[in-house]
C-alpha atoms as a PDB file:
ATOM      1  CA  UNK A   1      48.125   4.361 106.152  1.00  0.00           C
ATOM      2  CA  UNK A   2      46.707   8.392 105.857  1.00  0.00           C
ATOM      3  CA  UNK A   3      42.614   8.065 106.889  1.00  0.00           C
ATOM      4  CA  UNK A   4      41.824   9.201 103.302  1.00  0.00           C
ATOM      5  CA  UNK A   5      43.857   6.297 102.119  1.00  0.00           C
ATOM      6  CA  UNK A   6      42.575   3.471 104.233  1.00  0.00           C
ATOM      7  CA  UNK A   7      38.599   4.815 103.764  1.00  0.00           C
ATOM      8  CA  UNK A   8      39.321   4.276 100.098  1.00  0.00           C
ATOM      9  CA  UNK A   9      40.639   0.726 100.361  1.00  0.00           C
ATOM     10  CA  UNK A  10      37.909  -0.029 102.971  1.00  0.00           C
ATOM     11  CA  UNK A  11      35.054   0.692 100.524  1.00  0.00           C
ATOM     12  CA  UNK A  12      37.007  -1.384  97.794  1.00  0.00           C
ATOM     13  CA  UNK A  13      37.156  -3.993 100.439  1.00  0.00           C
ATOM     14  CA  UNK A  14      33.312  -3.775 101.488  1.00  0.00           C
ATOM     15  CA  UNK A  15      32.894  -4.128  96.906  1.00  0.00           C
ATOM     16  CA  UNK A  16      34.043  -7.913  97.346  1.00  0.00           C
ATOM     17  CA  UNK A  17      31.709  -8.485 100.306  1.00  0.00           C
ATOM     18  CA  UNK A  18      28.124 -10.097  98.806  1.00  0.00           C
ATOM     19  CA  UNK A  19      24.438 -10.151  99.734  1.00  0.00           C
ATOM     20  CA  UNK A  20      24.607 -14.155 100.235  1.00  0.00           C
ATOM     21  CA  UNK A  21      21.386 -14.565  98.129  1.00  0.00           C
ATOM     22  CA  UNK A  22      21.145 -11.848  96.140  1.00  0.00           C
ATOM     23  CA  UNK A  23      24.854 -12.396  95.053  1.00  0.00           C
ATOM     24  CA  UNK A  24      25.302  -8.540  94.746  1.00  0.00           C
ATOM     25  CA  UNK A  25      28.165  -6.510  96.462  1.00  0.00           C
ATOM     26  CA  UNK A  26      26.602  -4.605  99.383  1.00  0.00           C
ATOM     27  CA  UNK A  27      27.835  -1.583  97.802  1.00  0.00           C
ATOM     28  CA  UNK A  28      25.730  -1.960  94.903  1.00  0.00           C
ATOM     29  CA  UNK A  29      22.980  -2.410  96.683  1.00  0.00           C
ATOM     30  CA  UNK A  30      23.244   0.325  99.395  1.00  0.00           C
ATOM     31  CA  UNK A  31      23.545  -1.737 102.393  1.00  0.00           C
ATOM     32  CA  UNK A  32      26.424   0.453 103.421  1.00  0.00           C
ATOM     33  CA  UNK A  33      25.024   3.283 105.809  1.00  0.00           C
ATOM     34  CA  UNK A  34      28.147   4.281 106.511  1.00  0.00           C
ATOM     35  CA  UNK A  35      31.858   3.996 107.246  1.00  0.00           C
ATOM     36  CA  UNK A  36      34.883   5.981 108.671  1.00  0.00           C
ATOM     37  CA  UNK A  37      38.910   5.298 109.027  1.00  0.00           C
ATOM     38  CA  UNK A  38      40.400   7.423 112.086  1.00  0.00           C
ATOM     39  CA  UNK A  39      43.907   6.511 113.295  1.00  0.00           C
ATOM     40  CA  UNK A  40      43.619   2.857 111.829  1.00  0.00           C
ATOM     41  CA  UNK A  41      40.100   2.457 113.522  1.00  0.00           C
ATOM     42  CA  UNK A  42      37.692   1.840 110.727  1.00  0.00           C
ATOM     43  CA  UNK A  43      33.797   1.941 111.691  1.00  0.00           C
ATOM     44  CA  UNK A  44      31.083   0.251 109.227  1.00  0.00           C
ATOM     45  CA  UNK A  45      27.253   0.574 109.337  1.00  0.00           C
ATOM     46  CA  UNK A  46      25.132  -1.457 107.546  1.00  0.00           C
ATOM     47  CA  UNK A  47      21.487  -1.676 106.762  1.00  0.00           C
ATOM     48  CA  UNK A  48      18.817  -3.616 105.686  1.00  0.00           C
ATOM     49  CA  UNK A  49      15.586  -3.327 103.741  1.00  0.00           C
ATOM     50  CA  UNK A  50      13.519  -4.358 106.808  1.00  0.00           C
ATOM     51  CA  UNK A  51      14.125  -4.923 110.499  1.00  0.00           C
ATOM     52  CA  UNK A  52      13.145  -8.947 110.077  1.00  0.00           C
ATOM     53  CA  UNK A  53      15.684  -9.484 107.114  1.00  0.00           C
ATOM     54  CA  UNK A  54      16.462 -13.375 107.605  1.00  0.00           C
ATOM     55  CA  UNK A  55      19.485 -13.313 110.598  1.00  0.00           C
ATOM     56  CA  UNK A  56      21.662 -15.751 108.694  1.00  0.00           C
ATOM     57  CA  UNK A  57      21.584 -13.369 105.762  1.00  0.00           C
ATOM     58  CA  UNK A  58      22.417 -10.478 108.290  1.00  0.00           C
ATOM     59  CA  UNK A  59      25.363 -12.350 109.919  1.00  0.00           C
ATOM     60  CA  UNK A  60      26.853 -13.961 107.138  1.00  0.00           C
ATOM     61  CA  UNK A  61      27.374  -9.932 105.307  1.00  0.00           C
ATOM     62  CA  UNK A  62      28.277  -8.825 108.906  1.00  0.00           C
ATOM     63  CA  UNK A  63      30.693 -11.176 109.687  1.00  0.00           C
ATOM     64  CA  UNK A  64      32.153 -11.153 105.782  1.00  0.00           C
ATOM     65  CA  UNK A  65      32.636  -7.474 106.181  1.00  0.00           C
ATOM     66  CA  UNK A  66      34.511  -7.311 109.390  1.00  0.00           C
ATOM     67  CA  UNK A  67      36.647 -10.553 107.572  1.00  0.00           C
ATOM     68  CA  UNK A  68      37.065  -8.359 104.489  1.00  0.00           C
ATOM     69  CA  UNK A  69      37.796  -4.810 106.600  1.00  0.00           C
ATOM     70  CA  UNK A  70      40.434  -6.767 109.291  1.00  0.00           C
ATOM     71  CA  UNK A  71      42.442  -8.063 106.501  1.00  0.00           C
ATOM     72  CA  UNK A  72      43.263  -4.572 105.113  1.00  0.00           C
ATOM     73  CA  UNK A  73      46.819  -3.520 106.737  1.00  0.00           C
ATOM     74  CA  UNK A  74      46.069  -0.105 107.952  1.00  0.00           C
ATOM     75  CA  UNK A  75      43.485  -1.227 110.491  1.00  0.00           C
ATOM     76  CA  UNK A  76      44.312  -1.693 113.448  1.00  0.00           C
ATOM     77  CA  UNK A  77      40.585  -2.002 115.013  1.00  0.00           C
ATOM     78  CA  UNK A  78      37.614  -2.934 113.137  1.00  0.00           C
ATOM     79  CA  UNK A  79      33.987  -2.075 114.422  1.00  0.00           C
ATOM     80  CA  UNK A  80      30.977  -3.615 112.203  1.00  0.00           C
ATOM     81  CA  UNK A  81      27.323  -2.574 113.262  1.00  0.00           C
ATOM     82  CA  UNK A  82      24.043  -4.099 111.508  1.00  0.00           C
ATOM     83  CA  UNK A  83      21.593  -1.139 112.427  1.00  0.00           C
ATOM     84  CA  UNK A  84      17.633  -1.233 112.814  1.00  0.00           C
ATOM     85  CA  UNK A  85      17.223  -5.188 112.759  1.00  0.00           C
ATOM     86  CA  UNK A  86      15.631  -7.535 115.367  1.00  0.00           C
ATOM     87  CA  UNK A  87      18.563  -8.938 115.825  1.00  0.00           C
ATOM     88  CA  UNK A  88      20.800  -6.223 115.842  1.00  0.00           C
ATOM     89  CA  UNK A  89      22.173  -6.134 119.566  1.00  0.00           C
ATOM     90  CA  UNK A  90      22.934 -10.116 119.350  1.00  0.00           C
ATOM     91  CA  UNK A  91      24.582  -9.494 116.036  1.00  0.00           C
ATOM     92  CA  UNK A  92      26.785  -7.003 116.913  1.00  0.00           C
ATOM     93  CA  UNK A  93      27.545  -8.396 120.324  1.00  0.00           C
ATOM     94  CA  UNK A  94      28.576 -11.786 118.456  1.00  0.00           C
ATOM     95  CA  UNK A  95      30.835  -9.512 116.119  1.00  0.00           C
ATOM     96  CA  UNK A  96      32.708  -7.609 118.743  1.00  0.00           C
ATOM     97  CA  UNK A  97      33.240 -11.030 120.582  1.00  0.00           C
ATOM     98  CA  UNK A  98      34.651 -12.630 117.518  1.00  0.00           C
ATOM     99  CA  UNK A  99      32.188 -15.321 118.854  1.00  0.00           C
ATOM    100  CA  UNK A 100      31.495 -17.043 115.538  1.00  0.00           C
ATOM    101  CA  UNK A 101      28.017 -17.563 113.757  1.00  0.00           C
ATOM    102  CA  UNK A 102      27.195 -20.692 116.230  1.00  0.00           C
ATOM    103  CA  UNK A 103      28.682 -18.508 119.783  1.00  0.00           C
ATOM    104  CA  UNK A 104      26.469 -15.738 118.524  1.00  0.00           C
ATOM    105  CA  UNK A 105      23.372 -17.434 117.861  1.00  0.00           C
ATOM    106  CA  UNK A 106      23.697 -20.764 120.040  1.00  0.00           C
ATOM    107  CA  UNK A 107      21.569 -23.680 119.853  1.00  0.00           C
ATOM    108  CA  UNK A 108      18.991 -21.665 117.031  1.00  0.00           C
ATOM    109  CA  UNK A 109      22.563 -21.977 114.466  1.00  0.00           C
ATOM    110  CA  UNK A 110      21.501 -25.832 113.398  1.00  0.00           C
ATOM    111  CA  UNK A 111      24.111 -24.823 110.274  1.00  0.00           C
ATOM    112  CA  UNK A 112      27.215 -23.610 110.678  1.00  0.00           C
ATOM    113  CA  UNK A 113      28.208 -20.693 108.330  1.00  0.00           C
ATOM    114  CA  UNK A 114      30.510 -22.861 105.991  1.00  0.00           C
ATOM    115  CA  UNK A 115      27.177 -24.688 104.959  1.00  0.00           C
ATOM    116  CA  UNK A 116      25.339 -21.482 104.637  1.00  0.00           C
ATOM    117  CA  UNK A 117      27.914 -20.035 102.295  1.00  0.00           C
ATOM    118  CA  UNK A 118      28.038 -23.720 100.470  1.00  0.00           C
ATOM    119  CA  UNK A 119      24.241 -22.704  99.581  1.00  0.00           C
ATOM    120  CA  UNK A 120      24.618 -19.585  97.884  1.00  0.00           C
ATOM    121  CA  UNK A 121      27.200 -20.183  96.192  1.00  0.00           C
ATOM    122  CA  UNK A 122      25.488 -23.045  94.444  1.00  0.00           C
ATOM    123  CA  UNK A 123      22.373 -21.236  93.522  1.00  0.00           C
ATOM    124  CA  UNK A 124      24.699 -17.827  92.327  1.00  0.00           C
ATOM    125  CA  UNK A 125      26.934 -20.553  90.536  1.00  0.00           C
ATOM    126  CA  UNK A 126      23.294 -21.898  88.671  1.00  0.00           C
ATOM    127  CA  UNK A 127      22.250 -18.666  88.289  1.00  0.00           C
ATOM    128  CA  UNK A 128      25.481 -16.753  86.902  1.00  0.00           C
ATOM    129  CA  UNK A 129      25.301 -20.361  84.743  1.00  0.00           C
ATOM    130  CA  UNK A 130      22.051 -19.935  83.016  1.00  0.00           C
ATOM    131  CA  UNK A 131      22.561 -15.883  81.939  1.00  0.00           C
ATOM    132  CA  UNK A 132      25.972 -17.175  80.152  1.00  0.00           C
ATOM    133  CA  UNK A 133      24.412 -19.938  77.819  1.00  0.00           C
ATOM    134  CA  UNK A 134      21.215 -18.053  77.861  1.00  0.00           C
ATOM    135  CA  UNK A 135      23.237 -14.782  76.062  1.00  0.00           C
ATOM    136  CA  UNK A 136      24.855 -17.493  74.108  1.00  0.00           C
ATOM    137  CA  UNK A 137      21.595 -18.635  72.628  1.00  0.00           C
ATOM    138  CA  UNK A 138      20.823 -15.386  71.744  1.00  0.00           C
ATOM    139  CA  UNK A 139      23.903 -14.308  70.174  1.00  0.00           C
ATOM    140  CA  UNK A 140      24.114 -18.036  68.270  1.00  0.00           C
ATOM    141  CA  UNK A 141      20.722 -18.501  66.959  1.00  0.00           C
ATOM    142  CA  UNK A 142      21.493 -21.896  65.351  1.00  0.00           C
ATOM    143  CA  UNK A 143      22.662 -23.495  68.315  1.00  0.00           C
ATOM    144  CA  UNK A 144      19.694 -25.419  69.700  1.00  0.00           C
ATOM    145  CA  UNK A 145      18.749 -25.640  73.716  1.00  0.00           C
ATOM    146  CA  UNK A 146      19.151 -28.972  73.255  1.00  0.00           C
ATOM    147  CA  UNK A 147      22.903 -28.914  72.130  1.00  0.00           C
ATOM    148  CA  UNK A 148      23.958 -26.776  75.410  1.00  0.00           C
ATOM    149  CA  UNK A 149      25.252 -30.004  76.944  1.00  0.00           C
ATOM    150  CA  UNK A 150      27.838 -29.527  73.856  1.00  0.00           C
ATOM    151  CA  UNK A 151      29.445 -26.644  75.279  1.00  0.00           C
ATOM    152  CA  UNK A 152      32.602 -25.864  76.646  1.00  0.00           C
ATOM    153  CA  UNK A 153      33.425 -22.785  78.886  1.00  0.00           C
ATOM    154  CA  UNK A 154      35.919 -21.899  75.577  1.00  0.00           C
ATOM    155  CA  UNK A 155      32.721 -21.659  73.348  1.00  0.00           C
ATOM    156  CA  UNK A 156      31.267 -18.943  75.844  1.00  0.00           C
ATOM    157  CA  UNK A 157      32.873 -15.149  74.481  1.00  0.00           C
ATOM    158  CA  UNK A 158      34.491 -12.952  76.476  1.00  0.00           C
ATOM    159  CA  UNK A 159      31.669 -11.115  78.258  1.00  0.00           C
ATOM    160  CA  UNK A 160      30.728  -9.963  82.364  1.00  0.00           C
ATOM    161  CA  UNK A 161      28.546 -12.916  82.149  1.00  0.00           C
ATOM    162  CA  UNK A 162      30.918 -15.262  81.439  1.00  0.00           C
ATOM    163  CA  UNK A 163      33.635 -14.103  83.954  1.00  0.00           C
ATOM    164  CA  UNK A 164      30.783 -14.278  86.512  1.00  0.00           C
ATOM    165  CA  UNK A 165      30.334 -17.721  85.773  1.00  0.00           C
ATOM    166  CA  UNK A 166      33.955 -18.713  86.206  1.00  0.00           C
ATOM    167  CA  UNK A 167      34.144 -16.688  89.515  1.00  0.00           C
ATOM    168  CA  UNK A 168      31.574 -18.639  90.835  1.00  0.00           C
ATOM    169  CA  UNK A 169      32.561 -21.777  89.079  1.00  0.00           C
ATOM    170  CA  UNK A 170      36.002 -21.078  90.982  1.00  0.00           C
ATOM    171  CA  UNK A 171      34.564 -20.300  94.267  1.00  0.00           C
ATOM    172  CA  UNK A 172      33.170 -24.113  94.351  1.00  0.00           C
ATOM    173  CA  UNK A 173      36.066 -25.438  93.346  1.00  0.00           C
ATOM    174  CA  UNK A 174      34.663 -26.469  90.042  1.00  0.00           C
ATOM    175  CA  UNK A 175      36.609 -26.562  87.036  1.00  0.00           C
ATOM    176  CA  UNK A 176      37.635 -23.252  84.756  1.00  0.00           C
ATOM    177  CA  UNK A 177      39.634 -24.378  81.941  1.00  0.00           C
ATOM    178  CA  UNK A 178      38.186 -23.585  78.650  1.00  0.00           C
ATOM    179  CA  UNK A 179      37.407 -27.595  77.756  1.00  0.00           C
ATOM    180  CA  UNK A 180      35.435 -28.166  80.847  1.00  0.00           C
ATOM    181  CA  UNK A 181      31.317 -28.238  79.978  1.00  0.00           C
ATOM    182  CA  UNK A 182      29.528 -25.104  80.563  1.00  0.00           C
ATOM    183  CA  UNK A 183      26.294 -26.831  81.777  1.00  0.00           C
ATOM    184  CA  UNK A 184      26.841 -28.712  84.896  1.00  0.00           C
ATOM    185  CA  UNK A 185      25.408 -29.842  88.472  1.00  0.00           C
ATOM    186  CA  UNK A 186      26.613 -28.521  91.603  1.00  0.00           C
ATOM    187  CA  UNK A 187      29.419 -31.151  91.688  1.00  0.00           C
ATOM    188  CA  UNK A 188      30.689 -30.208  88.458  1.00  0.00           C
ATOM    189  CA  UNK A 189      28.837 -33.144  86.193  1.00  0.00           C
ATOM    190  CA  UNK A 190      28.315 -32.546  82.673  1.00  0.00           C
ATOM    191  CA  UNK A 191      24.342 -33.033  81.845  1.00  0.00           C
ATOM    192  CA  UNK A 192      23.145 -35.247  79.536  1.00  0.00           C
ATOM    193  CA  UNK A 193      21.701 -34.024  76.592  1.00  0.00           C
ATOM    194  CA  UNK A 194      18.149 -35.544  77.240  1.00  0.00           C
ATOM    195  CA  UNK A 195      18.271 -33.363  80.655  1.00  0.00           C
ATOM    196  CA  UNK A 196      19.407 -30.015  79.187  1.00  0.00           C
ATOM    197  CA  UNK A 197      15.824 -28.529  78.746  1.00  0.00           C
ATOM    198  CA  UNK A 198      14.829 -29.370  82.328  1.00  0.00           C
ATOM    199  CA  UNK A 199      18.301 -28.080  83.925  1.00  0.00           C
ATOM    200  CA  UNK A 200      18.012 -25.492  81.917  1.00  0.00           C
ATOM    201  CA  UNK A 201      14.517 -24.603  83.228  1.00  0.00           C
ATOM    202  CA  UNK A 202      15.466 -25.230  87.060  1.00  0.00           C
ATOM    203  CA  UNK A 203      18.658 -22.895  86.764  1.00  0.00           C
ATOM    204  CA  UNK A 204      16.228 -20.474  84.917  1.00  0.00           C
ATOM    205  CA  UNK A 205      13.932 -20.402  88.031  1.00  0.00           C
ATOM    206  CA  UNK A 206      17.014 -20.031  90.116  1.00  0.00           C
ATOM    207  CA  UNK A 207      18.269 -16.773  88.311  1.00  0.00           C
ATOM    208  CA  UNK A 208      14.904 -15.333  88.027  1.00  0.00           C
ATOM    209  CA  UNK A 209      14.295 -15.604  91.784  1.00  0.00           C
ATOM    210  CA  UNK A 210      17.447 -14.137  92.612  1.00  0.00           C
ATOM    211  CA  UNK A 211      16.721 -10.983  90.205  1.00  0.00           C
ATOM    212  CA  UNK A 212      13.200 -10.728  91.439  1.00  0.00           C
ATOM    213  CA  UNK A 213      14.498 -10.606  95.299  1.00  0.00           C
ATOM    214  CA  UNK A 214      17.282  -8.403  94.481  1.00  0.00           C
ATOM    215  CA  UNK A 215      14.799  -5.712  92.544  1.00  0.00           C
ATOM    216  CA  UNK A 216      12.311  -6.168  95.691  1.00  0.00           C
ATOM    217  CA  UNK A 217      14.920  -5.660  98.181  1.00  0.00           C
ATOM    218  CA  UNK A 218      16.453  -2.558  96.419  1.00  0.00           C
ATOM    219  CA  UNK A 219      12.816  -1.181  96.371  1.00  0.00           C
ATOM    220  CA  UNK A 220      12.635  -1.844 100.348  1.00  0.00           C
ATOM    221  CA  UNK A 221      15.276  -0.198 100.784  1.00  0.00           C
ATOM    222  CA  UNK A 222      14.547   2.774  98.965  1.00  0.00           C
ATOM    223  CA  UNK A 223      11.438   3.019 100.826  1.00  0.00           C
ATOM    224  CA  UNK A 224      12.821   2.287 104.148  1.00  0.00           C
ATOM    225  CA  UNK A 225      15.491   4.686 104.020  1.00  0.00           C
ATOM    226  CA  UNK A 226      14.933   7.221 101.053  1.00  0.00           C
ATOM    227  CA  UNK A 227      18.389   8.392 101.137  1.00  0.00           C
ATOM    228  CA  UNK A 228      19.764   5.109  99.916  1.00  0.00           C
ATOM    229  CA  UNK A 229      18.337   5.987  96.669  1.00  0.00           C
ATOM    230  CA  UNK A 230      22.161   7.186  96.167  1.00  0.00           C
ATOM    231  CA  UNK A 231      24.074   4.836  97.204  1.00  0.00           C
ATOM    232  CA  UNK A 232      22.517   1.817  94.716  1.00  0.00           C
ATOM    233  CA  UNK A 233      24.587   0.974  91.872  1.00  0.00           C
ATOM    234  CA  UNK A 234      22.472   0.442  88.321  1.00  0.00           C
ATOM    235  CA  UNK A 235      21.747  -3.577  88.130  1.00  0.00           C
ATOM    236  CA  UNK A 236      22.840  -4.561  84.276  1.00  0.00           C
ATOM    237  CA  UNK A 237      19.227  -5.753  84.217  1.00  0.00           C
ATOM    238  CA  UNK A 238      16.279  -3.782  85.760  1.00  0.00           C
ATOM    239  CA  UNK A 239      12.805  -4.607  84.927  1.00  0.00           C
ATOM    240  CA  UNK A 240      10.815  -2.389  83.013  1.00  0.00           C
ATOM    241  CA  UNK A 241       7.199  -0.891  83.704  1.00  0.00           C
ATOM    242  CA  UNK A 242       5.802  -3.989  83.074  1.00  0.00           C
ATOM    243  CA  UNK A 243       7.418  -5.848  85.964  1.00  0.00           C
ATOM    244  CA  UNK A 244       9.210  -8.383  83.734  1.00  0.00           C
ATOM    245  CA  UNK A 245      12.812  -9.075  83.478  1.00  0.00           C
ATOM    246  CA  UNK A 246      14.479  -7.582  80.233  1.00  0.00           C
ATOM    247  CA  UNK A 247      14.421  -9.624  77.602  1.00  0.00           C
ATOM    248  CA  UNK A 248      13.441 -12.798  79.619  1.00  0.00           C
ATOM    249  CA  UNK A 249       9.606 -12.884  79.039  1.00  0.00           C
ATOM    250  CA  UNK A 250       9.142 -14.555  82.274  1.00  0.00           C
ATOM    251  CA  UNK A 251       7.306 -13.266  85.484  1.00  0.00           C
ATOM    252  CA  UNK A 252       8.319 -13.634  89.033  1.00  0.00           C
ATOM    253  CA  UNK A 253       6.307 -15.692  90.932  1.00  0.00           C
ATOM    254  CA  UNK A 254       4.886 -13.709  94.282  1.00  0.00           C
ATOM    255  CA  UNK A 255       6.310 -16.180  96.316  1.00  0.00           C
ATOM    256  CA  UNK A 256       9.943 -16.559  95.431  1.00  0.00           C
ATOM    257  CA  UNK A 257      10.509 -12.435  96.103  1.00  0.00           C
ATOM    258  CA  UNK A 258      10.238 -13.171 100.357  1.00  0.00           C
ATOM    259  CA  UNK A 259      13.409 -14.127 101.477  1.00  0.00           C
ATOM    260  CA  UNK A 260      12.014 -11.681 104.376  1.00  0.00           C
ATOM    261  CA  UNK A 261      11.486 -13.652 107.982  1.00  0.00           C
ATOM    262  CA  UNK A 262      13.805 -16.796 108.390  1.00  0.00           C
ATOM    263  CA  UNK A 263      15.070 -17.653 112.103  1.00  0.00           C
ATOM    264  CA  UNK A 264      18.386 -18.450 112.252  1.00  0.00           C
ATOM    265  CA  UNK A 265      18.161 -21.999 113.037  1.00  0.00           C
ATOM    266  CA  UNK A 266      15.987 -22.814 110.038  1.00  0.00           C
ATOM    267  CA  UNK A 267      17.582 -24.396 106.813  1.00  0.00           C
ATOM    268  CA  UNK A 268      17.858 -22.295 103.322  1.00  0.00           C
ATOM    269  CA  UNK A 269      16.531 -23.329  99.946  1.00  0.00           C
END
């Protein structure tokens, strides 16, 4: 494969590798410093908005991009760096050891990285959940909150929303067919329609924290390194002056936008 070619089809593998909480592509969000292809070699950088960005969070991107970049057939060696972090020199001795997330950070890595992926892809499952039947209320305005334990992934139309939700429904092995309930748990149960206003208030605080980090951390990142500015794709929903998602209504709590300073050996909630 020509350098030209396998630079192109390392950035479109580096677009399927995601920010674990943030559930954004680390393309989109600039976290890509930069990367060459040389004689099947390929060579990533990647940065963060601050130098104590949570290590699991580091690894897991890290150690899905090097996963992502070794698959590809023209490369023959594949070199991922994590630049300006605490953790950087562990990281990136762990990666070119192929030591694994527990070899890298020993007894602090009380999870292994299966769980930590398990995690996110529960809350990005919620969250990709509750913008789906949350645009369906909207577009449907007599169908009642309380009459979302009613609907079936079939009743959901044909948007980016809604194929979010089935990628993530798919990615936890949940069910995708068009008569399986749209509002469920994280082991695929249907809710009971007494429940819908509360789940749909949890999965609402779910998506709204994940929004409000992944503004924050864009901003960081901006800030830490001004020429990033670039490489940041437009989120489908920024917030406006006012510092409230689009449409929404609802603030972000201070609180939930510091995903910032987590050790490695501490659990994620």
């Amino acid at each position: 494969m020509w350098a030209a070619q396998l630079e192109v089809a390392a950035r479109a593998a580096l677009d399927t590798v995601y920010d674990p909480e943030l559930d954004e592509p680390v393309t989109d969000l600039g976290f890509v410093r930069s990367l060459t292809a040389e004689d099947g070699r390929v060579t990533v950088h990647l940065r963060l908005p601050t130098s104590f960005c949570s290590p699991n969070f580091a690894y897991l991107m890290a150690s899905d991009a090097k996963d992502a970049l070794s698959a590809l057939p023209g490369a023959r060696e594949v070199t991922v760096l994590l630049d300006d972090h605490h953790d950087s020199d562990l990281i990136n001795r762990g990666l070119a050891a192929d030591a694994g997330y527990r070899g890298t950070f020993g007894h602090e890595a009380e999870q292994d990285l299966e769980e930590l992926r398990g995690i996110f892809r529960r809350k990005a499952h919620t969250a990709a959940m509750e913008r789906a039947l949350t645009a369906l209320l909207r577009a449907r305005p007599d169908l009642a909150e309380e009459q979302l334990g009613d609907v079936v992934l079939g009743d959901l139309p044909d948007t980016s929303a809604t194929r979010a939700l089935l990628r993530r429904r798919a990615a936890l092995g949940l069910g995708t067919a068009p008569a399986d309930p749209a509002l469920v748990d994280d082991d695929g149960r249907p809710c009971p329609r007494g429940e819908v206003p509360l789940r749909l208030r949890f999965a609402r605080s779910v998506r709204i924290s994940i929004d409000g980090n992944a503004h924050f951390c864009r901003g960081l990142l901006r800030t830490r390194y001004p020429q990033s500015a670039a490489d940041q794709s437009a989120r489908p929903e920024e917030f406006p002056a006012g510092g409230e998602p689009v449409g929404a209504g609802e603030t972000v709590p201070a609180g939930e936008l510091f995903r910032l300073s987590a050790p490695a050996k501490e659990n994620v909630s």
